[in-house]
N, C-alpha and C. Protein backbone atom coordinates (compact mmCIF):
# COMPACT_ATOMS: atom_id res chain seq x y z
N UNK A 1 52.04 171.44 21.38
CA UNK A 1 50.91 170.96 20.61
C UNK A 1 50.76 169.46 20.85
N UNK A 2 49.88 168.72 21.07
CA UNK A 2 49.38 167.17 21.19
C UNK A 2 48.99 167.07 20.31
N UNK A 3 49.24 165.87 19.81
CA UNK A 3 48.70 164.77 18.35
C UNK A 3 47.97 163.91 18.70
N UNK A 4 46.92 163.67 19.06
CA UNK A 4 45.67 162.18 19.26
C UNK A 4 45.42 161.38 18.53
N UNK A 5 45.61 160.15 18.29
CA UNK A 5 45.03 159.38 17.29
C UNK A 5 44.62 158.42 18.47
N UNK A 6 43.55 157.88 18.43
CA UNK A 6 42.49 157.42 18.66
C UNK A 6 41.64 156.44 17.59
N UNK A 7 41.52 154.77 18.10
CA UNK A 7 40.66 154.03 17.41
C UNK A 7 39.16 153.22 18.48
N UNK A 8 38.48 153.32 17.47
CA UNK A 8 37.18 152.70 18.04
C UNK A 8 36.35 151.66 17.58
N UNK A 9 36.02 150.75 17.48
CA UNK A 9 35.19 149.58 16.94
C UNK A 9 34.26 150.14 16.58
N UNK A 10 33.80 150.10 15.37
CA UNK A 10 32.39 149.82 14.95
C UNK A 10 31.59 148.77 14.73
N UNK A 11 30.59 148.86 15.73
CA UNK A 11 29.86 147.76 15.67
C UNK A 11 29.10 147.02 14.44
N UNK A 12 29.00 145.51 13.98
CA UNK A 12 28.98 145.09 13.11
C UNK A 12 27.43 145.72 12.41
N UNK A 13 27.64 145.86 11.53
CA UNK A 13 26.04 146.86 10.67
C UNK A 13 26.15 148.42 10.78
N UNK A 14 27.21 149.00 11.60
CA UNK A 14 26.54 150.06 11.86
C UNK A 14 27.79 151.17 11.41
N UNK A 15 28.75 150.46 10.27
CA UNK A 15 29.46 151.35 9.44
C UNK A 15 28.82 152.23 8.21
N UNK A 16 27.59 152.33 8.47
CA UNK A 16 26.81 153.16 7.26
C UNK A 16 26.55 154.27 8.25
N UNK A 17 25.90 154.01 9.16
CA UNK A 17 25.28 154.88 10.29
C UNK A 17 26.80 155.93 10.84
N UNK A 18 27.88 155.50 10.80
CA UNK A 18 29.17 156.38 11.23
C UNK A 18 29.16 157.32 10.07
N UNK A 19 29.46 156.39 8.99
CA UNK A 19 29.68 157.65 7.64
C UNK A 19 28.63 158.63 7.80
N UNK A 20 27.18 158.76 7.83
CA UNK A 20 26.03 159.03 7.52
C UNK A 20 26.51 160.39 8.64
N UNK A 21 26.59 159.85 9.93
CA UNK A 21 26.89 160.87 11.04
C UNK A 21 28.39 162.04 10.69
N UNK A 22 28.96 161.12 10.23
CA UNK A 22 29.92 162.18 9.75
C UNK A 22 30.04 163.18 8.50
N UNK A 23 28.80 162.97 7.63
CA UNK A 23 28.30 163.33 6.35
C UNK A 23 27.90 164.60 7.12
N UNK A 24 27.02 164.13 7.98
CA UNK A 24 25.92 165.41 9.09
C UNK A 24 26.42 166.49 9.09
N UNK A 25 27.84 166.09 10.25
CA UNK A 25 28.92 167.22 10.43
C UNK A 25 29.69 167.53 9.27
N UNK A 26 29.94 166.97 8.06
CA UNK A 26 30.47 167.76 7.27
C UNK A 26 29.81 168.59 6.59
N UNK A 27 28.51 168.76 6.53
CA UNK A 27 27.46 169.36 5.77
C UNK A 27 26.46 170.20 6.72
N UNK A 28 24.96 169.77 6.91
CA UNK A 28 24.52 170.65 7.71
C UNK A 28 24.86 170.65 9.05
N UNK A 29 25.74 170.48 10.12
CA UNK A 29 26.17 170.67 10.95
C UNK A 29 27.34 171.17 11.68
N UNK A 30 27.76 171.57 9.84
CA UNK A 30 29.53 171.56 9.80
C UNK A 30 29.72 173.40 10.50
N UNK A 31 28.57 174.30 10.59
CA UNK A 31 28.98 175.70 11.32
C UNK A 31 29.11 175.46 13.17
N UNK A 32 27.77 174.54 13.38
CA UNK A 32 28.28 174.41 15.07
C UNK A 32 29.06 173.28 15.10
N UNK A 33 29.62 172.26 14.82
CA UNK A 33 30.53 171.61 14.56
C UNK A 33 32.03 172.12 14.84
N UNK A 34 32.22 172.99 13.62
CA UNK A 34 33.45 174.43 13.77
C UNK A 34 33.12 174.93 14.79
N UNK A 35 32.39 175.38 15.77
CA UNK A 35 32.50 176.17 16.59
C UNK A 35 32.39 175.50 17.82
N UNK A 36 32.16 174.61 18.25
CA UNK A 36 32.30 173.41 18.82
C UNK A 36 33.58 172.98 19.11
N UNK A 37 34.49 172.89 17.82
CA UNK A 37 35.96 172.83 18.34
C UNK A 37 36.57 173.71 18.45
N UNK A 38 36.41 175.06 17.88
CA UNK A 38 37.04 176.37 18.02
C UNK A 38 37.23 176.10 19.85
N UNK A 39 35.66 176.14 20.09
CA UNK A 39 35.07 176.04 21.90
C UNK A 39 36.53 175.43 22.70
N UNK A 40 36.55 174.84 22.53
CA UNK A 40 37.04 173.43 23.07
C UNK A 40 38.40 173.28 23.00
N UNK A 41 38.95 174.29 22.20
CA UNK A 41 40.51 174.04 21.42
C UNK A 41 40.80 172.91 20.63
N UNK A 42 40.39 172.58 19.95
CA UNK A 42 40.63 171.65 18.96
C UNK A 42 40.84 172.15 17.99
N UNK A 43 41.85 172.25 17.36
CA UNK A 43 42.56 172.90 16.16
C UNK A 43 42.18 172.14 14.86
N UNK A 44 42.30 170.87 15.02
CA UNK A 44 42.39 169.80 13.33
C UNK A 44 42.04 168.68 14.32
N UNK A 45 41.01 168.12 13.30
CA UNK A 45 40.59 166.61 13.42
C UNK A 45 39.88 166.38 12.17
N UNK A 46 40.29 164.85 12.15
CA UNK A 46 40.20 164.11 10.99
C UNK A 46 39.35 162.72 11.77
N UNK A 47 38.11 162.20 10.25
CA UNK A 47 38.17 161.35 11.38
C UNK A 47 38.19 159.88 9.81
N UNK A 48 38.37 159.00 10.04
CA UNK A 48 38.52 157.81 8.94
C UNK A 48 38.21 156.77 9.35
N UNK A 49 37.58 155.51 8.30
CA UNK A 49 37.05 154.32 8.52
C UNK A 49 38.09 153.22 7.95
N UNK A 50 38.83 152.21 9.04
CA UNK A 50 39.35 151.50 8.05
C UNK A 50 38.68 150.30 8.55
N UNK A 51 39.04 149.30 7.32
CA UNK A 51 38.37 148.31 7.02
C UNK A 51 39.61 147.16 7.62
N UNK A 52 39.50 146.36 8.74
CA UNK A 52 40.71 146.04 8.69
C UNK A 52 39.88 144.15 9.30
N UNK A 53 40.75 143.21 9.33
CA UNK A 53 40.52 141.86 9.48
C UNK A 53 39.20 141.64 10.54
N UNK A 54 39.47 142.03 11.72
CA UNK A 54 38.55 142.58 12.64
C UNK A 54 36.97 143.03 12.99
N UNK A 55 37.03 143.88 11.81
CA UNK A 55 35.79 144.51 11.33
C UNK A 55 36.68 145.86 11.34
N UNK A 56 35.24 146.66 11.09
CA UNK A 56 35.36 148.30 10.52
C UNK A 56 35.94 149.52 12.17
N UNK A 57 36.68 150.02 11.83
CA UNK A 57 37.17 150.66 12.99
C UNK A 57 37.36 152.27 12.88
N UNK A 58 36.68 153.10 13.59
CA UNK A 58 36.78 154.40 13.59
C UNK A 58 37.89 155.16 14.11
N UNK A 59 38.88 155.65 13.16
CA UNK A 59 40.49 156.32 13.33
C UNK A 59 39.90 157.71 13.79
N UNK A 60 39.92 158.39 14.76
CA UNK A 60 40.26 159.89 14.91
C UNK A 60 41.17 160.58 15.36
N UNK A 61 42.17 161.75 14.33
CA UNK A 61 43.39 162.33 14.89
C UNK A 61 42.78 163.67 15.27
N UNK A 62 43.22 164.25 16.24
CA UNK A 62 43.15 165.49 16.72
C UNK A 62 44.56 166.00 17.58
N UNK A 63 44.26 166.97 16.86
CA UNK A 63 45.11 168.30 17.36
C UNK A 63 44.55 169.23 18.52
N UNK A 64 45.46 169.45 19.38
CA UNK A 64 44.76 171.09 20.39
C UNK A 64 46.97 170.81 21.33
N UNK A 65 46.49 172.53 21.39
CA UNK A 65 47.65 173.02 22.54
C UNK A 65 47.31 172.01 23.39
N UNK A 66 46.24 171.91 24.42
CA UNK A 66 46.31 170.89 25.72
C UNK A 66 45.19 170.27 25.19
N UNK A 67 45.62 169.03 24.95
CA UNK A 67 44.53 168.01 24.88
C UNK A 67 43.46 167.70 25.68
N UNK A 68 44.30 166.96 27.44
CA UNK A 68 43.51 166.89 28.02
C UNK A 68 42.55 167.74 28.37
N UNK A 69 43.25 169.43 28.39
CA UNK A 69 41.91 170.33 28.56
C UNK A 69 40.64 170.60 27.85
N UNK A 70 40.80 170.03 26.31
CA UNK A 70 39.96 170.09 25.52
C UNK A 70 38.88 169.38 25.97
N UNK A 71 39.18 168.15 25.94
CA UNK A 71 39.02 166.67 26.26
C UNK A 71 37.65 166.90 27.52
N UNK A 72 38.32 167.70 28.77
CA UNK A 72 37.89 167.88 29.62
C UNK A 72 36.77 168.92 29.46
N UNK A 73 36.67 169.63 28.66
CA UNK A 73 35.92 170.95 28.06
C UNK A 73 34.68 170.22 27.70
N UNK A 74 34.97 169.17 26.79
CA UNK A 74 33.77 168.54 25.66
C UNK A 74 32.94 167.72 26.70
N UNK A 75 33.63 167.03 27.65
CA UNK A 75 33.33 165.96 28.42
C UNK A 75 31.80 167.02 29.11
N UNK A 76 32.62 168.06 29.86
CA UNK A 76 31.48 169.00 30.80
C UNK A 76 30.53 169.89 30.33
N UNK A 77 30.83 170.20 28.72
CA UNK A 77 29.95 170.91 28.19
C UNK A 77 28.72 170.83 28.45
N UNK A 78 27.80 172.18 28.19
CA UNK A 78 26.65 171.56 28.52
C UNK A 78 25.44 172.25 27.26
N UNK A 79 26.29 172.40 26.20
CA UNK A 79 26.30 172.92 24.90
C UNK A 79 25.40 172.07 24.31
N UNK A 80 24.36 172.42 23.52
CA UNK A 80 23.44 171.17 23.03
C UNK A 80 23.79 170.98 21.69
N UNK A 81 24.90 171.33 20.83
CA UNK A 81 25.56 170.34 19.94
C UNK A 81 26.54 169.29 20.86
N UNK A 82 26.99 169.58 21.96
CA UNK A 82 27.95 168.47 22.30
C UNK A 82 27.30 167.73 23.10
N UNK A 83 26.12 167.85 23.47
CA UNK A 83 25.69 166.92 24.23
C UNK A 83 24.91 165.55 23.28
């Protein structure tokens, strides 16, 4: 099993616009969303905003048996939620 944690900058103003997008997928987007990572092997992902000296930074952990294959799955999709 692989553990991912993964951070990303959020650009200055546009920590409303992350939450908002992740509201999306937890709500009306949250069935192809799930099936999206089912797709893909992604078992568990989390994703969190911390607030740190810097500015605002986007934490995401994910889980899958082979990461990189997932990884590689999402990248080539040609699925029009993942695109």
């Amino acid at each position: 099993m692989d553990h991912i944690c993964v951070v990303f900058p959020i650009l200055p103003g546009k920590t409303e616009e992350a939450r908002a997008f992740q509201r999306e997928l937890d709500t009306e987007r949250k069935a192809d969303y799930d099936r999206s990572e089912r797709r893909i092997g992604i078992t568990r992902e989390y994703w969190f905003i911390a607030s740190v000296p810097g500015g605002d930074q986007l934490v995401a952990y994910m889980e899958s048996q082979d990461f990189n294959q997932a990884f590689g799955q999402f990248v080539q999709s040609q699925d029009d939620f993942d695109q």
